[in-house]
PDB file of N, CA and C in Angstrom:
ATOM      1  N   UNK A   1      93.284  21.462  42.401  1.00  0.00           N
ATOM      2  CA  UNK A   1      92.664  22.216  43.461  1.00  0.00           C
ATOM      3  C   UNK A   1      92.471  23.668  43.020  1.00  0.00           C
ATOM      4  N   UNK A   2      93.738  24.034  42.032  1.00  0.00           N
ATOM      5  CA  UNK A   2      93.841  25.459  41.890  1.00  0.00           C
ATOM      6  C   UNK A   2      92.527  25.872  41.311  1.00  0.00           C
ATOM      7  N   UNK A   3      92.188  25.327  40.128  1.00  0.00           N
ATOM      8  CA  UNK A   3      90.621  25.087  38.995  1.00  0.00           C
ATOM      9  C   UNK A   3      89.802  24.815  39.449  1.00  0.00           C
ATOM     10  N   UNK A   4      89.775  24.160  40.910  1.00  0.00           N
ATOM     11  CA  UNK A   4      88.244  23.752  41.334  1.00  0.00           C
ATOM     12  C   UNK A   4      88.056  25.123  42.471  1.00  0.00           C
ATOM     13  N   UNK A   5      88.996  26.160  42.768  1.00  0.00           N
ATOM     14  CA  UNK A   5      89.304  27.203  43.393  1.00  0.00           C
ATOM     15  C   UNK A   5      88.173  28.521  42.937  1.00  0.00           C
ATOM     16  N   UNK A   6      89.195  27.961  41.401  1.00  0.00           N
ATOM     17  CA  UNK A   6      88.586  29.239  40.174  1.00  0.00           C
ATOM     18  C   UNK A   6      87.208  29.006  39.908  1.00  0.00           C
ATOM     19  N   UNK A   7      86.789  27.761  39.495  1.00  0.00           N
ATOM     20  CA  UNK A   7      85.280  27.339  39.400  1.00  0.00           C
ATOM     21  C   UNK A   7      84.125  27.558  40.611  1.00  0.00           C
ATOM     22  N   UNK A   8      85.044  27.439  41.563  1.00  0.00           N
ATOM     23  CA  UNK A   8      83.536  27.813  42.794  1.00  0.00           C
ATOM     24  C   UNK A   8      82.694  28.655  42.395  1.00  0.00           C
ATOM     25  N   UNK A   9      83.050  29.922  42.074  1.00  0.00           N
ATOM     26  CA  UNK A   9      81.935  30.909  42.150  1.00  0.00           C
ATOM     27  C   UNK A   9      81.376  31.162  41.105  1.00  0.00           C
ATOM     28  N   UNK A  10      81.513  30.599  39.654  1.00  0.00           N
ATOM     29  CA  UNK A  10      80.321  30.475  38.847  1.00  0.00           C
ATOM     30  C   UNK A  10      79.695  29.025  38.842  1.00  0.00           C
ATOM     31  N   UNK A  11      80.326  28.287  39.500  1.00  0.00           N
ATOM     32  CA  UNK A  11      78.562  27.273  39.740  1.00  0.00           C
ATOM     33  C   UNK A  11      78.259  27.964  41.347  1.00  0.00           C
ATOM     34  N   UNK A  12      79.051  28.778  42.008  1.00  0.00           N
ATOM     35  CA  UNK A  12      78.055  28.629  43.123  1.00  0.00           C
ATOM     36  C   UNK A  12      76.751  29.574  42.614  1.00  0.00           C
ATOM     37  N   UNK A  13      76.974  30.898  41.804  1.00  0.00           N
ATOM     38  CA  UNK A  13      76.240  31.373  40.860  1.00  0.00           C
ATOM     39  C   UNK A  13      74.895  30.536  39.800  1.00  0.00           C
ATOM     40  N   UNK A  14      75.472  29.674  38.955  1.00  0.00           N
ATOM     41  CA  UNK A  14      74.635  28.956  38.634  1.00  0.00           C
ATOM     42  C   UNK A  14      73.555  27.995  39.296  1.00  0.00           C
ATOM     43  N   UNK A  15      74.365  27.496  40.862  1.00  0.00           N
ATOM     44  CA  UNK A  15      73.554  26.708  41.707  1.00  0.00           C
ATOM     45  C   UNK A  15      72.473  27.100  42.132  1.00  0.00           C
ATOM     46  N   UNK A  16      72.459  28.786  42.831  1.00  0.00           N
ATOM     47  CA  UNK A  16      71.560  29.267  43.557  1.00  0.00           C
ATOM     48  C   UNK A  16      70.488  30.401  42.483  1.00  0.00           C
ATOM     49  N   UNK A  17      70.799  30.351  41.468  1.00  0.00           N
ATOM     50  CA  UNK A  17      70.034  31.318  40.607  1.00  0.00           C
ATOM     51  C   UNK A  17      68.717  30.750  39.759  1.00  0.00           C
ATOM     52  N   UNK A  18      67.557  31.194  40.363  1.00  0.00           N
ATOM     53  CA  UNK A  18      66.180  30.413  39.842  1.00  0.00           C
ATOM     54  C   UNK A  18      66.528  29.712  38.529  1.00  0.00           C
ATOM     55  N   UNK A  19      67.158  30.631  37.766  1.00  0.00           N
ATOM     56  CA  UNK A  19      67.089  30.346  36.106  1.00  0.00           C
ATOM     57  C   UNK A  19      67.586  29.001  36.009  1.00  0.00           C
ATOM     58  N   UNK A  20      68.111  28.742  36.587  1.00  0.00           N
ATOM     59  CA  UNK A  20      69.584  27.333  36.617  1.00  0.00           C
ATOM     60  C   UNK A  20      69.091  26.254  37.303  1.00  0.00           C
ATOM     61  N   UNK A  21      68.374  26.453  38.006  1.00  0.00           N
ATOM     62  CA  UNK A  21      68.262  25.643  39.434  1.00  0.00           C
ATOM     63  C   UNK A  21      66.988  24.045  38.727  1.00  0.00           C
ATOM     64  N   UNK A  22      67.309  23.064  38.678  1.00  0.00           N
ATOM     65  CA  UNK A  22      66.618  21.868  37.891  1.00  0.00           C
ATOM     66  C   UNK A  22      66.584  20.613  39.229  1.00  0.00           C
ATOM     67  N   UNK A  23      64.724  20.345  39.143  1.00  0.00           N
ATOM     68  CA  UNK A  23      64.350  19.790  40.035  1.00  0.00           C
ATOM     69  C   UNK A  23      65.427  18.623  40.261  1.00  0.00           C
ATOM     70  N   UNK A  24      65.025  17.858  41.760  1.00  0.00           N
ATOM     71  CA  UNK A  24      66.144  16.350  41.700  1.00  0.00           C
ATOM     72  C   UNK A  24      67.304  16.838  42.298  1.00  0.00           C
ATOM     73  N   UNK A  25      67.832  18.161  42.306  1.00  0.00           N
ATOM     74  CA  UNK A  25      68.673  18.100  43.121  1.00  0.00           C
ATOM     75  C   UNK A  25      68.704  19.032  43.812  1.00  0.00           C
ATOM     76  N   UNK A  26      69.789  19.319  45.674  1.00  0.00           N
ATOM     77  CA  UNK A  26      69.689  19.553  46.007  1.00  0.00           C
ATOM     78  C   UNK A  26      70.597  20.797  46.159  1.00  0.00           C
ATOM     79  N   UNK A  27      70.376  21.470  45.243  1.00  0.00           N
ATOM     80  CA  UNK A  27      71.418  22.865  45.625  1.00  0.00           C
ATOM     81  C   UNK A  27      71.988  23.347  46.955  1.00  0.00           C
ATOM     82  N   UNK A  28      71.169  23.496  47.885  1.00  0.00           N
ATOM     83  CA  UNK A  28      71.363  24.013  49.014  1.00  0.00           C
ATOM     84  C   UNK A  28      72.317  23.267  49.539  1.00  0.00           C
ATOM     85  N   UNK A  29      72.297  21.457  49.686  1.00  0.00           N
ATOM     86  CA  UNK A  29      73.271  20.921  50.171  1.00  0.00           C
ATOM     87  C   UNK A  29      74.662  21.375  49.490  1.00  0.00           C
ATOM     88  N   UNK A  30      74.192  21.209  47.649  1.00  0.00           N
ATOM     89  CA  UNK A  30      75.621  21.653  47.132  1.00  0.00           C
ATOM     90  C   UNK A  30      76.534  22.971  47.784  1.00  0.00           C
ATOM     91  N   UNK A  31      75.816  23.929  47.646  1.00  0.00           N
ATOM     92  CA  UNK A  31      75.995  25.245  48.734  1.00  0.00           C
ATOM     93  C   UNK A  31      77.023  25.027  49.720  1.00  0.00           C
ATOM     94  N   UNK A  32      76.370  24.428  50.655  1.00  0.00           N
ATOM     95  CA  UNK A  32      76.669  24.063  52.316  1.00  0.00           C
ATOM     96  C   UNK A  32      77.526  23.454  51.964  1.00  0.00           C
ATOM     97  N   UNK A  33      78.658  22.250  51.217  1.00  0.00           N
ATOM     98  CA  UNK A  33      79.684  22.049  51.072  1.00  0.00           C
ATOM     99  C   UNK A  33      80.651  22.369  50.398  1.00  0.00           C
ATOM    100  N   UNK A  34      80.093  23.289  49.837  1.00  0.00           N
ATOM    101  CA  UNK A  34      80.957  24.207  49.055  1.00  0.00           C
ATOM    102  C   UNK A  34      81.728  25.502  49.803  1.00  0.00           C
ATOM    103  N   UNK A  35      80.814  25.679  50.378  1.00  0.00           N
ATOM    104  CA  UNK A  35      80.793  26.950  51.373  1.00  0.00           C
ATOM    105  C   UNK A  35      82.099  26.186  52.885  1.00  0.00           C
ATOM    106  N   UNK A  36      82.077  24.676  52.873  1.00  0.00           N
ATOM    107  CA  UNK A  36      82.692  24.423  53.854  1.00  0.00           C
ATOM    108  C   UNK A  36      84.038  23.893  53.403  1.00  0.00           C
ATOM    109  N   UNK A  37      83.751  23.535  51.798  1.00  0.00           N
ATOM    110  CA  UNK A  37      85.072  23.406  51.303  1.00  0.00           C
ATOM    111  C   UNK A  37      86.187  24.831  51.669  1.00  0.00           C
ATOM    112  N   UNK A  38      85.566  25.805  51.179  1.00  0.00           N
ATOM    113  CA  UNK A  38      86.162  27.195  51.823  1.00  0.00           C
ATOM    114  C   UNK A  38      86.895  26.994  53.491  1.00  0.00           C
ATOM    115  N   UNK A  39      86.003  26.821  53.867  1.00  0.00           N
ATOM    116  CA  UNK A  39      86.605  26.778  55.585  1.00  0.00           C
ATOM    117  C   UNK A  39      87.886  26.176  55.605  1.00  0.00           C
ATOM    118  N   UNK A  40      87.155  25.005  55.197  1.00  0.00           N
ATOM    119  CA  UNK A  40      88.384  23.742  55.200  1.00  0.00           C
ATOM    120  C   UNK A  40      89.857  24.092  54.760  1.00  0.00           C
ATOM    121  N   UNK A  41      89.948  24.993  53.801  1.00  0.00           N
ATOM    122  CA  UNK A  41      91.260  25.528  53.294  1.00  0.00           C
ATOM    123  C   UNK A  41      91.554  26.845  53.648  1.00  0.00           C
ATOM    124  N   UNK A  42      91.308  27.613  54.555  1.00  0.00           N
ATOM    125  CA  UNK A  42      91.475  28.509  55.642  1.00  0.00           C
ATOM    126  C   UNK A  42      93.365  28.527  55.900  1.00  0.00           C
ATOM    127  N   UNK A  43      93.863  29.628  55.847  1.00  0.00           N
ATOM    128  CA  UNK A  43      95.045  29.527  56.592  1.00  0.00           C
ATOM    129  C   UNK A  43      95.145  30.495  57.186  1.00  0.00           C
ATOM    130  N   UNK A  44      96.013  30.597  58.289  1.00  0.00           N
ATOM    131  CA  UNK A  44      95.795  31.805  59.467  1.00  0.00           C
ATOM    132  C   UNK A  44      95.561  31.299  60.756  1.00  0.00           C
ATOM    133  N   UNK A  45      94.948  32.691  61.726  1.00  0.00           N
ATOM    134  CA  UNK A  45      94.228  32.306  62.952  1.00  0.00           C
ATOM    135  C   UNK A  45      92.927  32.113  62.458  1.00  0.00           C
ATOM    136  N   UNK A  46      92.667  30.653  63.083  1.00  0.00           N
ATOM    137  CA  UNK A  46      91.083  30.376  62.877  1.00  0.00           C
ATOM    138  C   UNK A  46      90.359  30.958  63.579  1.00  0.00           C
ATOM    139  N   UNK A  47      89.028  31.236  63.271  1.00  0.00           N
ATOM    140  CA  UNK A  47      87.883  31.900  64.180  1.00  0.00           C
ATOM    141  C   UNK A  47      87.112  31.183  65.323  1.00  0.00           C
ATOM    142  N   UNK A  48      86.780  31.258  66.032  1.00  0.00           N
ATOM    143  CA  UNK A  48      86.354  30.551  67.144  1.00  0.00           C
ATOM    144  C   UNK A  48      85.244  30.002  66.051  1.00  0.00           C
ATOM    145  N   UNK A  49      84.476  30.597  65.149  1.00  0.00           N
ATOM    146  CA  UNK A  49      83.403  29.762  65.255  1.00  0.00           C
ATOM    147  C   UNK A  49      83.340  28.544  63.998  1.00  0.00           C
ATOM    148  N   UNK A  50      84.857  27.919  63.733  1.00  0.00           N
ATOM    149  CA  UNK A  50      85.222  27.112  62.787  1.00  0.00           C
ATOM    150  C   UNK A  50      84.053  26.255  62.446  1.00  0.00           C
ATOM    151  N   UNK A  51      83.846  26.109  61.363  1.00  0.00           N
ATOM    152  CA  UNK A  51      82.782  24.538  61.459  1.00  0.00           C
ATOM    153  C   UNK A  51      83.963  23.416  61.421  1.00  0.00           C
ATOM    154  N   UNK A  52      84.747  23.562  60.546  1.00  0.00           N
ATOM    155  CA  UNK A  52      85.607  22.684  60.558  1.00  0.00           C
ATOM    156  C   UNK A  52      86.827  22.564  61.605  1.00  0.00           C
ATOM    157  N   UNK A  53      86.563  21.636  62.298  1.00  0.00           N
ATOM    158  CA  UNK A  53      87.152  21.350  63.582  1.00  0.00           C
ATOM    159  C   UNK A  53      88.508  20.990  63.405  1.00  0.00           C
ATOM    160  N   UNK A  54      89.165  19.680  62.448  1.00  0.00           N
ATOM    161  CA  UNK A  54      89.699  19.286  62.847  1.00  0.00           C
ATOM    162  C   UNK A  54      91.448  20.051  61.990  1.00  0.00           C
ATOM    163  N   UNK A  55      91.076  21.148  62.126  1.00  0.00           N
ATOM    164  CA  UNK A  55      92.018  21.945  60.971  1.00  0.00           C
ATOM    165  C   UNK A  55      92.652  22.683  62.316  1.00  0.00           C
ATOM    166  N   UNK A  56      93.706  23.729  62.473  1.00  0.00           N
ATOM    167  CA  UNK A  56      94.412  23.953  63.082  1.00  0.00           C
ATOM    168  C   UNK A  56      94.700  25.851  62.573  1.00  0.00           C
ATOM    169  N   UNK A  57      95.148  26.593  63.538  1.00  0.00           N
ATOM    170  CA  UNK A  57      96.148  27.675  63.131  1.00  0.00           C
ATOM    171  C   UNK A  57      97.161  27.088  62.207  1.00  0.00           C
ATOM    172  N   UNK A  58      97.094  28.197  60.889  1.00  0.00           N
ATOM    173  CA  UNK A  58      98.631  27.513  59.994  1.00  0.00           C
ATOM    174  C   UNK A  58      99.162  28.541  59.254  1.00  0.00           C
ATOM    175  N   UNK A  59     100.339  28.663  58.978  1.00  0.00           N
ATOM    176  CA  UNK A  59     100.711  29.902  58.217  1.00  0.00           C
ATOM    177  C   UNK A  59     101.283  31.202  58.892  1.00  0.00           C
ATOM    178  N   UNK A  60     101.385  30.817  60.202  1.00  0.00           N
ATOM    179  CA  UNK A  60     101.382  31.993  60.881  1.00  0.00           C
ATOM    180  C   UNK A  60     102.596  32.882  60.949  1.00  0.00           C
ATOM    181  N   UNK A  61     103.648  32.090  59.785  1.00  0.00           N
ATOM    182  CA  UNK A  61     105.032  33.022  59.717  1.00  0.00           C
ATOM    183  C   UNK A  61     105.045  33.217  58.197  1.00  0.00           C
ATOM    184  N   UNK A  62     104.411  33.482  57.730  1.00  0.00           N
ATOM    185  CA  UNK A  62     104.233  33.514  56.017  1.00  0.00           C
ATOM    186  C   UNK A  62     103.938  35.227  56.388  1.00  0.00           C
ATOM    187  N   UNK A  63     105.409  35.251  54.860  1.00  0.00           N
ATOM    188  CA  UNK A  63     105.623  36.759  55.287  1.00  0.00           C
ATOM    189  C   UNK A  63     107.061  37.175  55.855  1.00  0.00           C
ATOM    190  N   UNK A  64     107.033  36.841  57.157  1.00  0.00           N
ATOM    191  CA  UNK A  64     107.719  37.291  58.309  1.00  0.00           C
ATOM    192  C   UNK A  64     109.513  37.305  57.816  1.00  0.00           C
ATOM    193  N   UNK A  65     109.698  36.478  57.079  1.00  0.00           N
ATOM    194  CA  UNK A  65     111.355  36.740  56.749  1.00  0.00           C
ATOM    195  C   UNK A  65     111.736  37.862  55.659  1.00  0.00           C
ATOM    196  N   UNK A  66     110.656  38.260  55.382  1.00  0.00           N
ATOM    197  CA  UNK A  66     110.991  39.336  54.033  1.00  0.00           C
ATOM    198  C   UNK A  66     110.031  40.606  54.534  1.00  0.00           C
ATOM    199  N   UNK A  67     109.473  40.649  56.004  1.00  0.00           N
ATOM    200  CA  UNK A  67     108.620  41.982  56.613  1.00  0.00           C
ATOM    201  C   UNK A  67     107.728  42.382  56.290  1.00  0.00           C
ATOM    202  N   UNK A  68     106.585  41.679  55.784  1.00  0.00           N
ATOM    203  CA  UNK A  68     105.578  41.822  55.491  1.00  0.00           C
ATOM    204  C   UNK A  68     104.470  40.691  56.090  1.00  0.00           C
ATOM    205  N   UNK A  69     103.179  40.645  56.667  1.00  0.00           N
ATOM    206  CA  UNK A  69     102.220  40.122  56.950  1.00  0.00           C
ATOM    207  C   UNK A  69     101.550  39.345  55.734  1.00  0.00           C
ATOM    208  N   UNK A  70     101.645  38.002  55.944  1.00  0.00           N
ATOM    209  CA  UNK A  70     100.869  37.846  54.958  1.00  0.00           C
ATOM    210  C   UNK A  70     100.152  36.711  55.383  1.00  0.00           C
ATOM    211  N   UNK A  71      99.540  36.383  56.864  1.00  0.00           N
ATOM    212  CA  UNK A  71      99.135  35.747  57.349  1.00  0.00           C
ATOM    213  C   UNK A  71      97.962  35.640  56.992  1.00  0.00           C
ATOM    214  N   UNK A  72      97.048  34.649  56.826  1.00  0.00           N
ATOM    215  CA  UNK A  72      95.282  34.527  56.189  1.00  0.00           C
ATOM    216  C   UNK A  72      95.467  34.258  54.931  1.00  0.00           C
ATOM    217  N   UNK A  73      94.119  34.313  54.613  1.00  0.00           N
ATOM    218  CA  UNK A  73      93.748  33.822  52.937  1.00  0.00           C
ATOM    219  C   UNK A  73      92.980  32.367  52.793  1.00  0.00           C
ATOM    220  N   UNK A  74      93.469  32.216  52.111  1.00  0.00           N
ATOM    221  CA  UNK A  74      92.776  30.550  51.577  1.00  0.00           C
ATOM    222  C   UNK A  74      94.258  30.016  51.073  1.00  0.00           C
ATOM    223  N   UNK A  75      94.497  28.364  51.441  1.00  0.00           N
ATOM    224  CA  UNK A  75      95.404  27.752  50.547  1.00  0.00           C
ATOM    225  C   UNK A  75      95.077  27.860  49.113  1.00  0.00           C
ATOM    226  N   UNK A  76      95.632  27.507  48.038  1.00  0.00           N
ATOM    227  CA  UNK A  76      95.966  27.533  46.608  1.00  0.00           C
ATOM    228  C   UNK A  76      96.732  26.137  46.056  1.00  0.00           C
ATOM    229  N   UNK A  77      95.914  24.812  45.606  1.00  0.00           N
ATOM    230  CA  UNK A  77      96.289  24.113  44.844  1.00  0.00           C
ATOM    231  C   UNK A  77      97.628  23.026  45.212  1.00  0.00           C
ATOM    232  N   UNK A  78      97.479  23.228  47.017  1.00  0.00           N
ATOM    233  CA  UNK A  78      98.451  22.229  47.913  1.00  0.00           C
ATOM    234  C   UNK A  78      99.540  23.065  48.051  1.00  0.00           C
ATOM    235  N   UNK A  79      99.774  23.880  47.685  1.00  0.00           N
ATOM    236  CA  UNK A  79     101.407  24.272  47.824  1.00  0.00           C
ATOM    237  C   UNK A  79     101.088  25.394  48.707  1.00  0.00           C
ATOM    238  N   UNK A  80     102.640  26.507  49.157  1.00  0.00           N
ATOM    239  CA  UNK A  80     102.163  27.486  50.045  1.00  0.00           C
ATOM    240  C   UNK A  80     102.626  29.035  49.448  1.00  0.00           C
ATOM    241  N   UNK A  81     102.366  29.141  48.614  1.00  0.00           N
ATOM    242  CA  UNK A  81     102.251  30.250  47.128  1.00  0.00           C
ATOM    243  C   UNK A  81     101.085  30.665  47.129  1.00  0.00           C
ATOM    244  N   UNK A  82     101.158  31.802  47.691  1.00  0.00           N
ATOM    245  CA  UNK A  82      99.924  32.955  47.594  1.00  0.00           C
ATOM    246  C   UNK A  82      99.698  33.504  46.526  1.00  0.00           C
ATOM    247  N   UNK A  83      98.915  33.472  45.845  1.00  0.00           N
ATOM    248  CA  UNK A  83      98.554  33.653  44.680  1.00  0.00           C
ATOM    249  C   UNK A  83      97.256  35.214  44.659  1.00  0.00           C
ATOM    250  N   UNK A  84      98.071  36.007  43.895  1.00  0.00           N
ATOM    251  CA  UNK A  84      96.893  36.976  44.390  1.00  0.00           C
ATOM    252  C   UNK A  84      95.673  36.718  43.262  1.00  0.00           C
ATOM    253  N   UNK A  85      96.010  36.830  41.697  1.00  0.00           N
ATOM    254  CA  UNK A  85      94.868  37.042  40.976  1.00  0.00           C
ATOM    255  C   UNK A  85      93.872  35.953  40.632  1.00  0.00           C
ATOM    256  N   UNK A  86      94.511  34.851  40.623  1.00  0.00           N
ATOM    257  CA  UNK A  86      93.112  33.837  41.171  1.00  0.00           C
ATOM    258  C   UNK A  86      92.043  33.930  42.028  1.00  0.00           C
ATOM    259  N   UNK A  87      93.395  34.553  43.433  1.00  0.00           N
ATOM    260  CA  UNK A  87      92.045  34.854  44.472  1.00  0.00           C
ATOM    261  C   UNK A  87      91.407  35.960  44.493  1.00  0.00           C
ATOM    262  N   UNK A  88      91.900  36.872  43.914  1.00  0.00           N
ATOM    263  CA  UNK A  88      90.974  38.389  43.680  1.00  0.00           C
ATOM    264  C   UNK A  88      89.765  37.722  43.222  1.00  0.00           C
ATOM    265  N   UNK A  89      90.026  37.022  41.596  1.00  0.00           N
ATOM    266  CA  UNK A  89      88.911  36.487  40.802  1.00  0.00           C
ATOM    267  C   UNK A  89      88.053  35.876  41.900  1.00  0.00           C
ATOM    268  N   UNK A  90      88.400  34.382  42.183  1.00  0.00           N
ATOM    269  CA  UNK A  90      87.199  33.730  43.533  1.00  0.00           C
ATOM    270  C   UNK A  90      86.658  34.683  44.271  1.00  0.00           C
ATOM    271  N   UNK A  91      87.303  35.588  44.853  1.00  0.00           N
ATOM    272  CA  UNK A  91      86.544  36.596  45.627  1.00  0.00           C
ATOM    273  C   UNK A  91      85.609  38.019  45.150  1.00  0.00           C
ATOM    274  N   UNK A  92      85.958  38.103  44.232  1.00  0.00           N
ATOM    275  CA  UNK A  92      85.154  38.549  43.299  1.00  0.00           C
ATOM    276  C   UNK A  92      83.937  37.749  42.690  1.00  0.00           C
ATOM    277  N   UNK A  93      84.368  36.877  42.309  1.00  0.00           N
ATOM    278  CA  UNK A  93      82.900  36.148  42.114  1.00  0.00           C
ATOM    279  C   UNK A  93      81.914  35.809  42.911  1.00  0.00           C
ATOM    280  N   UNK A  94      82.661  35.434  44.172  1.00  0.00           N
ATOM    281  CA  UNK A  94      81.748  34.795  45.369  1.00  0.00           C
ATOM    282  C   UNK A  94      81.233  35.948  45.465  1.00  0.00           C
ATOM    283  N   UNK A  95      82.056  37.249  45.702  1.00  0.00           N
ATOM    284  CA  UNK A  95      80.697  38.685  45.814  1.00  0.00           C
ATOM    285  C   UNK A  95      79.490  38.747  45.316  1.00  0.00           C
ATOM    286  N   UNK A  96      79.816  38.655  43.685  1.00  0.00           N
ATOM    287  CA  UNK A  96      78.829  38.565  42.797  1.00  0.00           C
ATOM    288  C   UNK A  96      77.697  37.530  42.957  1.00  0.00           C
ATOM    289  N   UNK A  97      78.132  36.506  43.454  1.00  0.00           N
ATOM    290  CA  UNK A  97      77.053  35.578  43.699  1.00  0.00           C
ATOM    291  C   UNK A  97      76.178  35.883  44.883  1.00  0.00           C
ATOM    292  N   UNK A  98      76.516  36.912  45.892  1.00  0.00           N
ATOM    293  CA  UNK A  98      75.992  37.237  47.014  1.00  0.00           C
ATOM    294  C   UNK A  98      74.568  38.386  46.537  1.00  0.00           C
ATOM    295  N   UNK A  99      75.478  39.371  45.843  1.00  0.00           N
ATOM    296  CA  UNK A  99      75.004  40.404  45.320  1.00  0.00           C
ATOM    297  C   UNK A  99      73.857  39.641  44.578  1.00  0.00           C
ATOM    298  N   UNK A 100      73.856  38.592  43.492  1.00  0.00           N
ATOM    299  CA  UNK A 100      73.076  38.167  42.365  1.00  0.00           C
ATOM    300  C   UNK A 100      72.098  37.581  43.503  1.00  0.00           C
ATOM    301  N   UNK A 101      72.387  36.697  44.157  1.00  0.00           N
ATOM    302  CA  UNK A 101      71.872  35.585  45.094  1.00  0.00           C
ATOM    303  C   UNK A 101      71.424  35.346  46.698  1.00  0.00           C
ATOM    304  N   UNK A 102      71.609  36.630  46.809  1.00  0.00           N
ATOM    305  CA  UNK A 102      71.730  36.590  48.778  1.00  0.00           C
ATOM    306  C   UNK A 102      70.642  36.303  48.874  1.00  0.00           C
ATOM    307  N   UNK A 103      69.373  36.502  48.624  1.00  0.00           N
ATOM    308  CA  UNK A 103      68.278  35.865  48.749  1.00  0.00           C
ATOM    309  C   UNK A 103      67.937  34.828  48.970  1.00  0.00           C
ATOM    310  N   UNK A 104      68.426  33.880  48.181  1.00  0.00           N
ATOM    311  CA  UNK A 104      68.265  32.718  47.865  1.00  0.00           C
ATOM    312  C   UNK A 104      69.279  31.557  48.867  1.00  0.00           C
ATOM    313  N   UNK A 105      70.233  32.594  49.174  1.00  0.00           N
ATOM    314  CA  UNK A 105      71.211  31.620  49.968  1.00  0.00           C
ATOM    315  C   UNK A 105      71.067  31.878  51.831  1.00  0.00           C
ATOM    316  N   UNK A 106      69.719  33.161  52.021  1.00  0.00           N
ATOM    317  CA  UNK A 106      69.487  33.708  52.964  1.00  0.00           C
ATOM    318  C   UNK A 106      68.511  32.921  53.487  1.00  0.00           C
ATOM    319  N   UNK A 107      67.786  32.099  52.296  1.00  0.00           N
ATOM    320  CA  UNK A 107      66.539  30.917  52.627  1.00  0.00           C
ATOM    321  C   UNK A 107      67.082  29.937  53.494  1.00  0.00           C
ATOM    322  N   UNK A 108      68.681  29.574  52.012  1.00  0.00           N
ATOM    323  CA  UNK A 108      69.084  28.373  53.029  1.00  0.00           C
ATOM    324  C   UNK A 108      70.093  28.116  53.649  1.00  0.00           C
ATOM    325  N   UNK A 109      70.221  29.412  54.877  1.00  0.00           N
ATOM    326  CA  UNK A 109      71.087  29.529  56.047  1.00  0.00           C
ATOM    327  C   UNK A 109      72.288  29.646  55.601  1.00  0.00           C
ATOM    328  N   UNK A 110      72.818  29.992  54.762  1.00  0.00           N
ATOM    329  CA  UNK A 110      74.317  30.254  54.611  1.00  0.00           C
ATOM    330  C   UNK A 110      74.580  31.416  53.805  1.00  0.00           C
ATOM    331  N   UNK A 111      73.945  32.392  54.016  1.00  0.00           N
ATOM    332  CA  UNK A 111      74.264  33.905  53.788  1.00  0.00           C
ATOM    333  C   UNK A 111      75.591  34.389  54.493  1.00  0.00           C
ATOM    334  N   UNK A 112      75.051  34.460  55.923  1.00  0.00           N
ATOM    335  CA  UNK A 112      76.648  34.660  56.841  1.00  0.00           C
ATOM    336  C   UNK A 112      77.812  33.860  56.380  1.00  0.00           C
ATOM    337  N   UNK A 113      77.340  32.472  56.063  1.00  0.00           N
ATOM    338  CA  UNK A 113      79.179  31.823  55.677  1.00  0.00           C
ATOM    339  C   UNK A 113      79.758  32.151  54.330  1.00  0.00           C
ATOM    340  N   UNK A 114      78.889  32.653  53.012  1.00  0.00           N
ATOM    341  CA  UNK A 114      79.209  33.275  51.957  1.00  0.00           C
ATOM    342  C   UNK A 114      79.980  34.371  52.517  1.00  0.00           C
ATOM    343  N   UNK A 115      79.432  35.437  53.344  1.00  0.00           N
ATOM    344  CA  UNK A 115      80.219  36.478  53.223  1.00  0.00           C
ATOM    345  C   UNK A 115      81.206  36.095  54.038  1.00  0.00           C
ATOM    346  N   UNK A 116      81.077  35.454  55.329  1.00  0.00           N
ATOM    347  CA  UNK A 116      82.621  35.104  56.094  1.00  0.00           C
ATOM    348  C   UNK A 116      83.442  34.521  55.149  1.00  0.00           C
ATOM    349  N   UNK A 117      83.205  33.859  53.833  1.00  0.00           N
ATOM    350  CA  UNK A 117      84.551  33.221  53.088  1.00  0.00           C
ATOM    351  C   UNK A 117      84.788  34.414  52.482  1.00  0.00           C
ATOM    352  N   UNK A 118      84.062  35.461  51.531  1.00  0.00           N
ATOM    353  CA  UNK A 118      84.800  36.807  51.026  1.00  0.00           C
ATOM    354  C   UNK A 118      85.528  37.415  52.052  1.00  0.00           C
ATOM    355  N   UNK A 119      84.815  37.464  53.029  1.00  0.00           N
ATOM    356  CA  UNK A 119      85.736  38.206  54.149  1.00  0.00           C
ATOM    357  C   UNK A 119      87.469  37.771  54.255  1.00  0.00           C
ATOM    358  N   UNK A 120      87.121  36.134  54.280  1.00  0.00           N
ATOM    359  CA  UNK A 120      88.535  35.526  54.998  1.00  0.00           C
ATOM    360  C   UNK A 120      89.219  35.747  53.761  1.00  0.00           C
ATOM    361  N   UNK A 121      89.017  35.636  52.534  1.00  0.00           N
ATOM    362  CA  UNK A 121      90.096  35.706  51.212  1.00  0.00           C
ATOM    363  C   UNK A 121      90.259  37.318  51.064  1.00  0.00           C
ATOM    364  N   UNK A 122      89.559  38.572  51.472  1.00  0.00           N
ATOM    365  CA  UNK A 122      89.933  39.738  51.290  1.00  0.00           C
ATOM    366  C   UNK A 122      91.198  40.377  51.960  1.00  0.00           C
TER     367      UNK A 122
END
């Protein structure tokens, strides 16, 4: 999970970038589940406007015995080990792919959920 974490954001990069992009398939779908794979591994208070329903508030005492907040983020590879520099990296990249790509991902409706996943891992 941890590697398919790290990999999101240079194929989501490669997916949406003219240069890359080879007839036959459907990027945009790739996108849109990629983008919901994100959701899906959400920890925290969820946002009202979840796509993914059947997930729950989780995490909500992570932190709390050693006084620090460390509620939110994204899970990491099944376990409950917050990992910062992996996720700097993913979130860093997913930027970059916004920055390189917002255009392209603005065509196909998932501009807002790119940046709501940088948002939720920042």
């Amino acid at each position: 999970m941890e590697k398919l974490i790290r990999m999101f954001p240079l194929l989501l990069v490669l997916l949406l970038c003219p240069n890359f992009a080879f007839a036959g398939h459907d990027y945009g779908q790739a996108l849109s589940k990629s983008l919901l794979f994100f959701e899906a591994q959400r920890s925290g208070y969820l946002p009202h406007n979840q796509r993914v329903t059947w997930g729950a508030h989780s995490g909500l005492q992570d932190g709390k015995a050693s006084g620090v907040d460390l509620v939110g983020g994204y899970y990491d590879a099944g376990d409950n080990v917050k990992f910062g520099l992996p996720m700097a990296f993913t979130v860093t990249m997913m930027s970059w792919s916004i920055i390189e790509c917002g255009k392209q991902m603005a065509a196909s409706g998932e501009l807002g959920h790119a940046m709501e996943a940088v948002k939720w891992g920042m």
